[in-house]
Protein backbone atom coordinates (compact mmCIF):
# COMPACT_ATOMS: atom_id res chain seq x y z
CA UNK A 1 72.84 92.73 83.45
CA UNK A 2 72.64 89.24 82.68
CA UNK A 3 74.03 86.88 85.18
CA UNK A 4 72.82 83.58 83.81
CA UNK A 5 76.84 82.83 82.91
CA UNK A 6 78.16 84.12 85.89
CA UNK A 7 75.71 81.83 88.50
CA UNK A 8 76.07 78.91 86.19
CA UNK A 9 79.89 78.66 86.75
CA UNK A 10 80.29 80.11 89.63
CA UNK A 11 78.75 77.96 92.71
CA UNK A 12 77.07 80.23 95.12
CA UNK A 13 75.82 79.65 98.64
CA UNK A 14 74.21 82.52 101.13
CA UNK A 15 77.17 83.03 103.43
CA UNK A 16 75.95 85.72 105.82
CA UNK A 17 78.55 88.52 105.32
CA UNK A 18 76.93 92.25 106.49
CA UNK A 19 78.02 95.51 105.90
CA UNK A 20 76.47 98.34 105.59
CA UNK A 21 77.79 101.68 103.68
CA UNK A 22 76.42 104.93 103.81
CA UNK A 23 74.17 105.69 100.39
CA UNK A 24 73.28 109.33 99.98
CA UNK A 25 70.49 109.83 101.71
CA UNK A 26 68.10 112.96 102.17
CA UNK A 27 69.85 115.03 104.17
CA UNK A 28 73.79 114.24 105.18
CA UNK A 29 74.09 114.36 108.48
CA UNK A 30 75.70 111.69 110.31
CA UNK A 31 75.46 110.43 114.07
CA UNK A 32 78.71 111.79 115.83
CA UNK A 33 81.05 108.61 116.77
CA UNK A 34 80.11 109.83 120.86
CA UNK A 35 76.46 109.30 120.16
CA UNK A 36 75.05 107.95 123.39
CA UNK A 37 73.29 104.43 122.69
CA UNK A 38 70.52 103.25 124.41
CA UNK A 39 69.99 99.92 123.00
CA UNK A 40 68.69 96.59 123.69
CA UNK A 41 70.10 93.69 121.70
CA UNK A 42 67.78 91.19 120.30
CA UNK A 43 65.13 92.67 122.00
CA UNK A 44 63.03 95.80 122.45
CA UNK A 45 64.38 98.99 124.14
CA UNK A 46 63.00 98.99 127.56
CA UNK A 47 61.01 101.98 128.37
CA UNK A 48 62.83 102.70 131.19
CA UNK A 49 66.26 103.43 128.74
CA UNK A 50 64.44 105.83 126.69
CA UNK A 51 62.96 107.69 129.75
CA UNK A 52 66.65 107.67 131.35
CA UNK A 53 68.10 109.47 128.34
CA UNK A 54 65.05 111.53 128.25
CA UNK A 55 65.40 112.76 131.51
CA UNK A 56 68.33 114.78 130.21
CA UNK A 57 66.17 116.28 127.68
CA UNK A 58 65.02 119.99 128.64
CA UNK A 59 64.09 121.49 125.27
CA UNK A 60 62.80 120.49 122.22
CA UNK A 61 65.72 118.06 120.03
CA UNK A 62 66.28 117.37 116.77
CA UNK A 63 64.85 114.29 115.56
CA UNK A 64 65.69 112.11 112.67
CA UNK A 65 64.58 108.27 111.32
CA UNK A 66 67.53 105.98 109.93
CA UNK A 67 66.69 102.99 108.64
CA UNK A 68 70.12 100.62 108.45
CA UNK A 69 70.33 98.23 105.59
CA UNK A 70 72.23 95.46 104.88
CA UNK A 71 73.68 97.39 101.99
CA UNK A 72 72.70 101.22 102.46
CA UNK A 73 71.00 103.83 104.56
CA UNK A 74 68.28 106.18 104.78
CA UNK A 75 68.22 108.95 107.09
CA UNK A 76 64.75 111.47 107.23
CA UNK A 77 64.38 114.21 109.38
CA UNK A 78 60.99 114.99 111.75
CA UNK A 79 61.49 117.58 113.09
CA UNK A 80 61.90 119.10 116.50
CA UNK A 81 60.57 116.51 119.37
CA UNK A 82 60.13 117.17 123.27
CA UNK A 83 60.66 115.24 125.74
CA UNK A 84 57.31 113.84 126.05
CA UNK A 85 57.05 113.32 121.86
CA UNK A 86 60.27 111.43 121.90
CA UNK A 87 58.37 108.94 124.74
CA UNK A 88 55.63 109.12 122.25
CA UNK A 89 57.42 107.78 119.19
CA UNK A 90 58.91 105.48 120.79
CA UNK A 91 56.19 104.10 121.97
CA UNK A 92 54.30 104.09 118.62
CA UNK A 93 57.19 102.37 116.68
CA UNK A 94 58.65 99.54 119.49
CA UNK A 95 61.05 98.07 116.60
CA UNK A 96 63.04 101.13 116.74
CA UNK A 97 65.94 102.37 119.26
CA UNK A 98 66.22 105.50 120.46
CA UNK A 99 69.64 107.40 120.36
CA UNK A 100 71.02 110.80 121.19
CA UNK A 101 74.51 112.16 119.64
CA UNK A 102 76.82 114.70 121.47
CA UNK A 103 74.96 117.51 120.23
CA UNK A 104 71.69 116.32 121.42
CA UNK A 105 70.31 115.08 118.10
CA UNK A 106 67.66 111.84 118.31
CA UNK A 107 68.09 109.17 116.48
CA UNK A 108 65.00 106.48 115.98
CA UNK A 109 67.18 103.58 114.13
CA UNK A 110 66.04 100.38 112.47
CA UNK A 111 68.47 97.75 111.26
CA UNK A 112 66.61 95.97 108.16
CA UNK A 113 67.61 92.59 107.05
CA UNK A 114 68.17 93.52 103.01
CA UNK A 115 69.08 96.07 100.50
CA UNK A 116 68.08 99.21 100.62
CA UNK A 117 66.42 100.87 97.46
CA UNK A 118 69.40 103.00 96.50
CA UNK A 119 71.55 100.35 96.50
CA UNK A 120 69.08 97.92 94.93
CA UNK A 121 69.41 100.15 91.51
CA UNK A 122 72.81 101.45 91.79
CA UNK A 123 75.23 99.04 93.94
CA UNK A 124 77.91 96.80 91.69
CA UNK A 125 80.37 94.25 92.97
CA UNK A 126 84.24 94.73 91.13
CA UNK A 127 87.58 94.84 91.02
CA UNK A 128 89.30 97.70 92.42
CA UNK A 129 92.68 99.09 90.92
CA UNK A 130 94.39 97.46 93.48
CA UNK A 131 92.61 93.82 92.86
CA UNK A 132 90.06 94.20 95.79
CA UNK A 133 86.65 93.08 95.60
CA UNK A 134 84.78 96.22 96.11
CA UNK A 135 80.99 97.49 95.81
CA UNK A 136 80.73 100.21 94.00
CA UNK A 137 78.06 103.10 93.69
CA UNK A 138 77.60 102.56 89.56
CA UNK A 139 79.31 100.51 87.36
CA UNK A 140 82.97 100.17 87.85
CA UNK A 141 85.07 102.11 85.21
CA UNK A 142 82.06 103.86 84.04
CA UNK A 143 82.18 107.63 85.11
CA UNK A 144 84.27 106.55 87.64
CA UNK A 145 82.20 104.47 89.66
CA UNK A 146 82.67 105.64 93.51
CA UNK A 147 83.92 102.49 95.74
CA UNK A 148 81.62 102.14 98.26
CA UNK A 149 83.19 99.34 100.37
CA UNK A 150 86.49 97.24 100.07
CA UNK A 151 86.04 93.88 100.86
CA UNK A 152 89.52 91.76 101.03
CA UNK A 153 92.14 91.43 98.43
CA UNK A 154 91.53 88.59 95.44
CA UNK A 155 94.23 86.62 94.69
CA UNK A 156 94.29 87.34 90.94
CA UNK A 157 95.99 84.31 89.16
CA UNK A 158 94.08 81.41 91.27
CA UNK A 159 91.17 83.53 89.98
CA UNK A 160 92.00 82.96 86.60
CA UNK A 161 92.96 79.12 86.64
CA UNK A 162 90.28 78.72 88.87
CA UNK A 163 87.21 80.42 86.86
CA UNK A 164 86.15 80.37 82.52
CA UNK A 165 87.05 83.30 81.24
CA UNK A 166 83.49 84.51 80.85
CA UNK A 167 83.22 84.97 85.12
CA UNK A 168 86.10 86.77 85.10
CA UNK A 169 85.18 89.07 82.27
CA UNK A 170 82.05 89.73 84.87
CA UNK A 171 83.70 90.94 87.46
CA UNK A 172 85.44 93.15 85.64
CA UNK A 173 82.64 94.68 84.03
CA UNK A 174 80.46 94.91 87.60
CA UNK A 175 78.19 92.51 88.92
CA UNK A 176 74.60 94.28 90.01
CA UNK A 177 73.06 92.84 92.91
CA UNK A 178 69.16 94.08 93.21
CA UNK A 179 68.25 91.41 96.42
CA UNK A 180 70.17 90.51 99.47
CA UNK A 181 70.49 87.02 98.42
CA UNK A 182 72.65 88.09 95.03
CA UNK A 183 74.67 90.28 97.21
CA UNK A 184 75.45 87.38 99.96
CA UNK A 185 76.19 84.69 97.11
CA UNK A 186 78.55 87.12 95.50
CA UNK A 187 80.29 87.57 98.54
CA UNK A 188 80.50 83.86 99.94
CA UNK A 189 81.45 82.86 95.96
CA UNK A 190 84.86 85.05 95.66
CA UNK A 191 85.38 85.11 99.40
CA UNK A 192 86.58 82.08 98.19
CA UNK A 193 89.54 83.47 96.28
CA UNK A 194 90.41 86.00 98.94
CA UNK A 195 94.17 86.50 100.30
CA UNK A 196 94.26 86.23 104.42
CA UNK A 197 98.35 87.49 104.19
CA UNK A 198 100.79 88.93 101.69
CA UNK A 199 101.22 86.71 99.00
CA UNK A 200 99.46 83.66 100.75
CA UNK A 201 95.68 82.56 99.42
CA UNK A 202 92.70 81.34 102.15
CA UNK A 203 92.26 77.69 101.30
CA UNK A 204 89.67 76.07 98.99
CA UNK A 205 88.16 72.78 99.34
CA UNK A 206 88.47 71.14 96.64
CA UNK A 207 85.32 71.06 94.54
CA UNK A 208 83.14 67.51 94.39
């Protein structure tokens, strides 16, 4: 899709709005909501973590990778792990943390700062039947594009004697963003024209 119109009237900075939904991956299987964490923030996982939740470990686990994207994820089995291999993994890939779920599965996660390849080819920002900006898995309308996320309500009529006719006929039709800097400009442009409360619109400086 062309979006040579839609940047050239639309003004478009790289606000840093995250979210990630979960793209069909290769298997389905999803960490239960108890999973125990063992995680360092901005910073390895000690070793000492790991071997705690290890220590709980008596036969061979589960294991699975899951890389979390900006905008996707990708979840690949290992295989089953002992104690000792979990240490081992972890060891050989530092950038990861370790996790174990209710039902004893492990969990080697990586957050990744962009788009994952999934969404990359299939991931469209629209207007939902209610007048949401959504993402979308496909284009919107076509084969009934699944809604992936729902992003805030647009206030519909400042859009329209705000924007040329052209950017709105965009968003209708689906905007594809293939890098994380489309899909943070898109945001931080029509974030813009998002309602905070019923009937009340966030306000805009005006433009220069």
């Amino acid at each position: 899709m062309n979006l040579t119109i839609f940047w050239f009237v639309v003004s478009a900075s790289a606000a840093a709005y995250m979210w990630h939904y979960s793209s069909q991956s290769t298997v389905t299987l999803q960490p239960d909501e108890q999973t125990q964490m063992v995680m360092s923030h901005n910073s390895r996982q000690p070793e000492k973590e790991v071997m705690e939740m290890i220590s709980q470990i008596k036969a061979q686990r589960e294991a699975f990778t899951q890389k979390l994207y900006v905008c996707g994820e990708e979840l690949q089995p290992i295989g089953m792990m002992s104690a000792d291999e979990i240490l081992a993994y972890h060891r050989s890939s530092p950038d990861a943390t370790v996790s174990m779920d209710a039902n004893g599965r492990i969990y080697f996660r990586e957050t990744i700062e962009d788009l994952s390849p999934r969404c990359k080819e299939n991931a469209y920002f629209g207007m939902d039947s209610g007048g949401n900006l959504s993402l979308f898995e496909g284009v919107p309308g076509v084969g009934g594009g699944n809604v992936i996320q729902t992003f805030f309500q647009l206030n519909i009529e400042h859009l329209k004697s705000s924007l040329p006719n052209s950017a709105i006929k965009e968003l209708y039709r689906g905007i594809q963003v293939r890098d994380l800097s489309e899909y943070n400009s898109v945001l931080s442009t029509f974030s813009d024209y998002a309602v905070d409360a019923p009937g009340q619109a966030l306000k805009i400086s005006p433009a220069p």
